[in-house]
N, C-alpha and C. Protein backbone atom coordinates (compact mmCIF):
# COMPACT_ATOMS: atom_id res chain seq x y z
N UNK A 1 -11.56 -26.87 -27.73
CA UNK A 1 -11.75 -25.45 -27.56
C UNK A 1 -10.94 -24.73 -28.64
N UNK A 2 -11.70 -23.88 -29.42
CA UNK A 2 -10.39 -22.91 -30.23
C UNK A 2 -9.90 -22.32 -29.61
N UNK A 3 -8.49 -21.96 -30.46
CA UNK A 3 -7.69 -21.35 -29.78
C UNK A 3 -7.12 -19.93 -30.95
N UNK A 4 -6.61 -18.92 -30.34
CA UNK A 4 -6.60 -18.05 -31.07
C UNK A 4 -5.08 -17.27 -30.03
N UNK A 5 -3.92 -16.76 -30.83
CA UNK A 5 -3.17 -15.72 -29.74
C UNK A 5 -3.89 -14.69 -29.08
N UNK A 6 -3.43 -13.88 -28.47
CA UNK A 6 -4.65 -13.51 -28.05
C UNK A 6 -3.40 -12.01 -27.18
N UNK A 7 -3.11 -10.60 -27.58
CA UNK A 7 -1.92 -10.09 -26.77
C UNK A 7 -2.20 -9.43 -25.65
N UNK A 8 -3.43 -9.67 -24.55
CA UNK A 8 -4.18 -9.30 -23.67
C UNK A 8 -3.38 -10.04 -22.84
N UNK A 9 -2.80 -11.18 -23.16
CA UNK A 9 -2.20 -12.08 -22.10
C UNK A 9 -0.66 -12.33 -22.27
N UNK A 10 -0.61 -11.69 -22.84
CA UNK A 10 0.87 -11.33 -23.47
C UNK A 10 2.12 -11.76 -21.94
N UNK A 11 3.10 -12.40 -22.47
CA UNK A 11 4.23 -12.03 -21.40
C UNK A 11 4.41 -10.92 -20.87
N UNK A 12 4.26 -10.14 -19.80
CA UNK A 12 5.15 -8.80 -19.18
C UNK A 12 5.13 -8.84 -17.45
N UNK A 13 5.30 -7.44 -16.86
CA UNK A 13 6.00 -7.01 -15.79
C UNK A 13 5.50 -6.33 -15.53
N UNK A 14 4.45 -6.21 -14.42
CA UNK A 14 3.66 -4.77 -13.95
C UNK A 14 4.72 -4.08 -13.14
N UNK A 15 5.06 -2.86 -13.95
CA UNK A 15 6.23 -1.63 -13.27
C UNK A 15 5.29 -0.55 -12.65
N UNK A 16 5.73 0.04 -11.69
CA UNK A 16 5.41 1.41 -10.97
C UNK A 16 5.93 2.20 -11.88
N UNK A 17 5.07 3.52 -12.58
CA UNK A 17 5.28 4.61 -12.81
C UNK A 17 6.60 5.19 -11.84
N UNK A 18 6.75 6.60 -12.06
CA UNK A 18 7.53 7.57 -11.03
C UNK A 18 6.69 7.78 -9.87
N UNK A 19 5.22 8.10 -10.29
CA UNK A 19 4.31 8.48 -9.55
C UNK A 19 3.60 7.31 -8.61
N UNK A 20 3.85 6.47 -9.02
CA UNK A 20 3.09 4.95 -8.22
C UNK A 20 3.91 4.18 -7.71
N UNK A 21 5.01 4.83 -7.80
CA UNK A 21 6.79 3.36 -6.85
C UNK A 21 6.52 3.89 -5.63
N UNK A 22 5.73 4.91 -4.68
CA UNK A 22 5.26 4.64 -3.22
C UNK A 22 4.34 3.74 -2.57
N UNK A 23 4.07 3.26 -3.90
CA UNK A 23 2.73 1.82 -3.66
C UNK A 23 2.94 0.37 -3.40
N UNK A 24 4.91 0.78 -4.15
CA UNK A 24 5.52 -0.80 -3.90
C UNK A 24 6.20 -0.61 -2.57
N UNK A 25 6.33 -1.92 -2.39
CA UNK A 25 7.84 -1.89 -0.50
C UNK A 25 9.23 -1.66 -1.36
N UNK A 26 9.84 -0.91 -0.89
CA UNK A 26 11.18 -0.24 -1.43
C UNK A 26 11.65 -1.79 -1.41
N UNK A 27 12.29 -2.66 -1.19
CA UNK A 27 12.30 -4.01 -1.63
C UNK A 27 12.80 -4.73 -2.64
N UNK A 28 11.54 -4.37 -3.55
CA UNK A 28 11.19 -4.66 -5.05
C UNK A 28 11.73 -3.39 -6.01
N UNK A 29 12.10 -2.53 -5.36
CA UNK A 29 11.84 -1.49 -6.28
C UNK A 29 13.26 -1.34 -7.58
N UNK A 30 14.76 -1.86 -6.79
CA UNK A 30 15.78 -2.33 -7.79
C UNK A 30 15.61 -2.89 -8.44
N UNK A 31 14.60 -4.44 -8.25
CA UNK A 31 14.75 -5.52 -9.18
C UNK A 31 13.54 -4.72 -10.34
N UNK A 32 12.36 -4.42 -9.72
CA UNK A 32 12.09 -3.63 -10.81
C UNK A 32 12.04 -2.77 -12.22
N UNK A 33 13.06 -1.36 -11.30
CA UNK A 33 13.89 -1.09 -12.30
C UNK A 33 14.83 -1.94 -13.26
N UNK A 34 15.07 -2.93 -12.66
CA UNK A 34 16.13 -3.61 -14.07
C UNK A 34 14.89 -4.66 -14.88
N UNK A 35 13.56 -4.33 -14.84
CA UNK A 35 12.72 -4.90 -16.29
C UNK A 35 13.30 -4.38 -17.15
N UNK A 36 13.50 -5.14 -18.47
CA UNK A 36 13.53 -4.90 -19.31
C UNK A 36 12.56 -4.10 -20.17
N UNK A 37 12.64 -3.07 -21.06
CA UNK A 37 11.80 -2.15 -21.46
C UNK A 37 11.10 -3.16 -22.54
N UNK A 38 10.84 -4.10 -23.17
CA UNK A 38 10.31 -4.50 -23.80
C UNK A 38 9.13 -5.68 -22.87
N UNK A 39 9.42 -5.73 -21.68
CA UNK A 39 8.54 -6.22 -20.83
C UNK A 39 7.53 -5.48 -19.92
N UNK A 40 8.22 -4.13 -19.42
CA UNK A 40 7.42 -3.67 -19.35
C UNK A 40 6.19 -2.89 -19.06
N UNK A 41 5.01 -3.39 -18.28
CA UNK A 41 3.91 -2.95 -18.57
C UNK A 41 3.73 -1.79 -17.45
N UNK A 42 3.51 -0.37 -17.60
CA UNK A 42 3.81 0.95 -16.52
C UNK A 42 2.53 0.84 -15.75
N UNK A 43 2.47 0.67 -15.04
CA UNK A 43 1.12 0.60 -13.88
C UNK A 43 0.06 -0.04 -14.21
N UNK A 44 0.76 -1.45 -14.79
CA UNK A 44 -0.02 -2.54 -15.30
C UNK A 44 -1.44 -2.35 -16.29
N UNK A 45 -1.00 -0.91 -17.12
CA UNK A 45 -1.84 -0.64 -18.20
C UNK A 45 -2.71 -2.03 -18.47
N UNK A 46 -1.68 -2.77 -19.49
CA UNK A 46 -2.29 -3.82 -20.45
C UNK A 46 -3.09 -4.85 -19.35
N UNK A 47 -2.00 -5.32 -18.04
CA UNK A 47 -2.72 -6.02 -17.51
C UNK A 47 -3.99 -5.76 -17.15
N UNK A 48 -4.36 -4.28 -16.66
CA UNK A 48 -5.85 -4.14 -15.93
C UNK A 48 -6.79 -4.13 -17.03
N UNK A 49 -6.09 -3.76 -18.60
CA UNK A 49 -6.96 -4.39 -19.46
C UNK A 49 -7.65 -5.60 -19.85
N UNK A 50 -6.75 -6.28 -20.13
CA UNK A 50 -6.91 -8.04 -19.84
C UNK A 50 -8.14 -8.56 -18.57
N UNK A 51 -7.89 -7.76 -17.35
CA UNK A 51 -8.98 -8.57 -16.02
C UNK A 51 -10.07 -7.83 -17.08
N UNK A 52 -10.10 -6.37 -17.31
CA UNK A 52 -11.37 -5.73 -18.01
C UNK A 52 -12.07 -6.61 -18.92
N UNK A 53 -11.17 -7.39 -19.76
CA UNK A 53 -11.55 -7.67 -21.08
C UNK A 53 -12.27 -9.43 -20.41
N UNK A 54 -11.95 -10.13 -19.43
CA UNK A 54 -11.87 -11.39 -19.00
C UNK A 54 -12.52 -11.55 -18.23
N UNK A 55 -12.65 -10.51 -17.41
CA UNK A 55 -13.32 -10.45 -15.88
C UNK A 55 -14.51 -9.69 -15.83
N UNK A 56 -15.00 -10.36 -16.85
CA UNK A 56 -17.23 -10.14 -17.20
C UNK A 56 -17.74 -11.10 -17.26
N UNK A 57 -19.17 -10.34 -16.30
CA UNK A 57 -20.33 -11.92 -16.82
C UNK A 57 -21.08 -11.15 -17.44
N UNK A 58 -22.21 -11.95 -18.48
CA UNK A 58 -23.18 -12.51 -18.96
C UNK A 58 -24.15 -12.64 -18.69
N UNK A 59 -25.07 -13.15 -19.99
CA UNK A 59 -26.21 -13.81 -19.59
C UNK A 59 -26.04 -15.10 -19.74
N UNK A 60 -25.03 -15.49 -20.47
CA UNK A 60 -24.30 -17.04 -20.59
C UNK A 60 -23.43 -17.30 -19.24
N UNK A 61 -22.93 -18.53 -19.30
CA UNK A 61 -21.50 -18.81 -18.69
C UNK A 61 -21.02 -18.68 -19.76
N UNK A 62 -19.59 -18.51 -19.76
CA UNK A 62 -18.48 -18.49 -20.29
C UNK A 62 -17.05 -19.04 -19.81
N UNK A 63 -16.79 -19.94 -20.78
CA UNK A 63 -15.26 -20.24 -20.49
C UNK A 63 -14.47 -19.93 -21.00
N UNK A 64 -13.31 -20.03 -20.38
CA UNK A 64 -12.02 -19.45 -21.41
C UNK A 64 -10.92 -20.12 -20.85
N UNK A 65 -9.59 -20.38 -21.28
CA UNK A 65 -8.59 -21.15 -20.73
C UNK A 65 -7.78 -20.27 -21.40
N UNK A 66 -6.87 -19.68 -20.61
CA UNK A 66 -5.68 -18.43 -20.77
C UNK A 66 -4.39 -19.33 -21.03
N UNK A 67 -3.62 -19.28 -21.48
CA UNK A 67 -2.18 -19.76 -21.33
C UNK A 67 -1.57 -18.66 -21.19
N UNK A 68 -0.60 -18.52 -20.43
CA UNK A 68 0.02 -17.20 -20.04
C UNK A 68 1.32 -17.88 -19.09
N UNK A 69 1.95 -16.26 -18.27
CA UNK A 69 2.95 -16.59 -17.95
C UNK A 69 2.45 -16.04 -16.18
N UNK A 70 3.60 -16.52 -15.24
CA UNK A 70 3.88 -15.97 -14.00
C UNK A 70 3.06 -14.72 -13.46
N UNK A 71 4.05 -14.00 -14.08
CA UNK A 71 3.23 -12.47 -13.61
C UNK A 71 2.02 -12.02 -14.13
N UNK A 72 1.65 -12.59 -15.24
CA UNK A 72 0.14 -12.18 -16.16
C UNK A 72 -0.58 -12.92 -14.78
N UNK A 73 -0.70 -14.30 -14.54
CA UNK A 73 -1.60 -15.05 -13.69
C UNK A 73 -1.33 -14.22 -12.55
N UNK A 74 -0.15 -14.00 -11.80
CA UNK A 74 -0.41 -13.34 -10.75
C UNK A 74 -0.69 -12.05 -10.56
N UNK A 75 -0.78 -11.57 -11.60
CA UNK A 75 -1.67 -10.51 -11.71
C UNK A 75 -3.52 -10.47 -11.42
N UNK A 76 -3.69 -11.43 -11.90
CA UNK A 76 -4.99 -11.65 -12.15
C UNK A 76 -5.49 -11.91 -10.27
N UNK A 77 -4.72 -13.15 -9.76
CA UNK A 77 -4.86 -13.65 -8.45
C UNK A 77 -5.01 -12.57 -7.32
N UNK A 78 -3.67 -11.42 -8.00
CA UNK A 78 -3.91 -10.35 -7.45
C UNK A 78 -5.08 -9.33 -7.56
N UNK A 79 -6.23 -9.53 -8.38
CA UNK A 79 -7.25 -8.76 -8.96
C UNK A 79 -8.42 -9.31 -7.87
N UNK A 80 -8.14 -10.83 -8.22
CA UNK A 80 -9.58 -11.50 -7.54
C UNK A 80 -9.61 -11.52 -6.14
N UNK A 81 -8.32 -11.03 -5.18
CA UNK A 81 -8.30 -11.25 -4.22
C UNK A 81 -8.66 -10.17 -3.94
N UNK A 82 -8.64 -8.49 -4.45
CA UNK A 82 -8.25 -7.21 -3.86
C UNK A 82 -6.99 -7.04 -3.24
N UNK A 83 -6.15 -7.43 -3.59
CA UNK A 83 -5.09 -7.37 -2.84
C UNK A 83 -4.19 -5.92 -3.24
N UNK A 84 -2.90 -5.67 -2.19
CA UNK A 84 -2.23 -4.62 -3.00
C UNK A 84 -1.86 -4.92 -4.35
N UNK A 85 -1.72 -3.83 -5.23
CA UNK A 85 -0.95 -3.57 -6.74
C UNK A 85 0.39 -4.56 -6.92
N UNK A 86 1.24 -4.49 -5.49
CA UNK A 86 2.45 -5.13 -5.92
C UNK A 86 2.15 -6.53 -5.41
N UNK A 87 1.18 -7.02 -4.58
CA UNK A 87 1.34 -8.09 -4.41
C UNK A 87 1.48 -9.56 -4.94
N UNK A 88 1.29 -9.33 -6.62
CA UNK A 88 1.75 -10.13 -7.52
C UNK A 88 2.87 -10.59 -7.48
N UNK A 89 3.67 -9.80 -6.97
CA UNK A 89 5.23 -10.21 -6.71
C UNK A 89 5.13 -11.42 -5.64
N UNK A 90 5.76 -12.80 -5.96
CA UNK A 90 5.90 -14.19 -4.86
C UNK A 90 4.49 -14.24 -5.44
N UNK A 91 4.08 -14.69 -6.14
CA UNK A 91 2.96 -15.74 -6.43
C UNK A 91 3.28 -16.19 -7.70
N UNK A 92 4.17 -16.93 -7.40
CA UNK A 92 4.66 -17.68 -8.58
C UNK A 92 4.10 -18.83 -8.41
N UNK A 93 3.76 -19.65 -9.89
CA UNK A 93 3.32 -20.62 -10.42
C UNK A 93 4.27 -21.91 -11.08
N UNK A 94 3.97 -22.86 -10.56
CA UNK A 94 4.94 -23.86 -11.10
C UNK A 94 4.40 -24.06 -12.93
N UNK A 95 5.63 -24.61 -13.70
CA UNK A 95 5.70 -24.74 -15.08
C UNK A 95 4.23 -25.73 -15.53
N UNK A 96 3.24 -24.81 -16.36
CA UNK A 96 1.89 -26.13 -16.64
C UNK A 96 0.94 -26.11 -15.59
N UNK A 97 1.00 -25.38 -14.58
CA UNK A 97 -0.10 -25.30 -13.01
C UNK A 97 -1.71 -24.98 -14.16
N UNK A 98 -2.07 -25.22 -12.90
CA UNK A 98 -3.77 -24.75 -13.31
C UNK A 98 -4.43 -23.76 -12.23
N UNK A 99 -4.73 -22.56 -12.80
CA UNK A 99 -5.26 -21.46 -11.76
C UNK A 99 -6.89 -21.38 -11.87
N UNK A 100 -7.88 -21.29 -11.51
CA UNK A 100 -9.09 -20.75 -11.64
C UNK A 100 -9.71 -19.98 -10.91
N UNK A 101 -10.05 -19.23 -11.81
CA UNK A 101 -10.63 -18.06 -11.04
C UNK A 101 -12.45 -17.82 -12.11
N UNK A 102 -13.07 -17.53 -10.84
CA UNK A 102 -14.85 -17.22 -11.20
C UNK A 102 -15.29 -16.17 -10.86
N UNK A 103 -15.69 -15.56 -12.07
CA UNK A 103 -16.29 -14.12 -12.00
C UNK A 103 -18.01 -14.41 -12.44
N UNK A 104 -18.66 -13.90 -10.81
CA UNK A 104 -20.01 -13.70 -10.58
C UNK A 104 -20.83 -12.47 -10.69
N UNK A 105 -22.06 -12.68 -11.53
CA UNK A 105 -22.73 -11.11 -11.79
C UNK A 105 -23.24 -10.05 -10.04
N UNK A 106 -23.26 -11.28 -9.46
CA UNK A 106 -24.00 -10.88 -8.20
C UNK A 106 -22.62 -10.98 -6.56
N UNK A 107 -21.28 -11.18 -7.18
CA UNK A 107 -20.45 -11.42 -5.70
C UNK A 107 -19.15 -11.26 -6.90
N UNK A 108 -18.07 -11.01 -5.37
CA UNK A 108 -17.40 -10.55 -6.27
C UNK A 108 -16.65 -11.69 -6.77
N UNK A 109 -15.60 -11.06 -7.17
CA UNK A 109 -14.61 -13.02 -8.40
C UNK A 109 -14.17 -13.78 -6.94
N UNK A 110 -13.69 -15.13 -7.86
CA UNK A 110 -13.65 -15.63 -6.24
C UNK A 110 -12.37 -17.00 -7.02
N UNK A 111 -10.86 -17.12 -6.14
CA UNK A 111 -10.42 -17.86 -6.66
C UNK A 111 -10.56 -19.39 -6.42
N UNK A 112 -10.51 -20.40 -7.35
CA UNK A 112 -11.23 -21.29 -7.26
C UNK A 112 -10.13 -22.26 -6.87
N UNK A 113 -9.19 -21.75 -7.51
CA UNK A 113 -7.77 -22.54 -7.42
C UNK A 113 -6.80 -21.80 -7.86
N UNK A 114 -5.17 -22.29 -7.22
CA UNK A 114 -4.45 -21.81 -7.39
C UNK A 114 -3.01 -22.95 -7.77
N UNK A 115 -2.24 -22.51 -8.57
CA UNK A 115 -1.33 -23.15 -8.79
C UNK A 115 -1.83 -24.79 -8.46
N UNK A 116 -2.24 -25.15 -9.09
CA UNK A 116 -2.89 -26.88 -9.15
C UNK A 116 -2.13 -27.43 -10.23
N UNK A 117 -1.00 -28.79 -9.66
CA UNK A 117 -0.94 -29.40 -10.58
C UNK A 117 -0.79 -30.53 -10.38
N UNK A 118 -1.65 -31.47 -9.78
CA UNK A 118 -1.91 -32.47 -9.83
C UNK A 118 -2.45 -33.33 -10.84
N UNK A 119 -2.67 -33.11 -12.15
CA UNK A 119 -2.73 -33.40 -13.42
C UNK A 119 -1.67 -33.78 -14.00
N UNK A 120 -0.22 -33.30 -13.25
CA UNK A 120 0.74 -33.72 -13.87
C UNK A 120 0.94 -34.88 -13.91
């Protein structure tokens, strides 16, 4: 498969705006604040770009194999499920896992797998 960088999948941190930290459980909301500003991402801008840019069908299938980090994938897990905004938070992935997720023209995405690593 080629491979290409790709900054849609970039390392970061989906942060609550001022206006969107009533969406997280007060909880999270310290560790939050101490992201680092070069991580990041304010009401998961880039990320909801990325499902945008990833999370289309076709008249083909299409594959793609992401390498990414923690919160990018659980971001995504968090997309295919409908789940809340913060619920990315605790869906952590062990180091090398395999996630899949299938996006259908006719139903909605559907995860196929999660943190799999029995390949190891």
């Amino acid at each position: 498969m080629p491979r290409h960088a790709c900054d849609l999948v970039a390392d970061r941190t989906p942060v609550p705006s001022a206006g969107q930290r009533d969406r997280y459980p007060g909880r999270w909301l310290a560790w939050l604040d101490g992201v680092p500003d070069d991580e990041r991402d304010e009401d998961a801008t880039a990320l909801q770009a990325a499902v945008g840019h990833f999370g289309v069908t076709g008249d083909h299938d299409r594959y793609e194999l992401l390498i990414t980090h923690n919160f990018v994938i659980g971001w995504f897990v968090r997309h295919v499920l409908d789940a809340p905004l913060w619920r990315w938070i605790g869906l952590n992935q062990a180091n090398c896992a395999i996630t899949i997720v299938q996006w259908d023209p006719v139903r909605p995405p559907a995860l196929v797998s999660f943190n799999d690593t029995g390949h190891l």
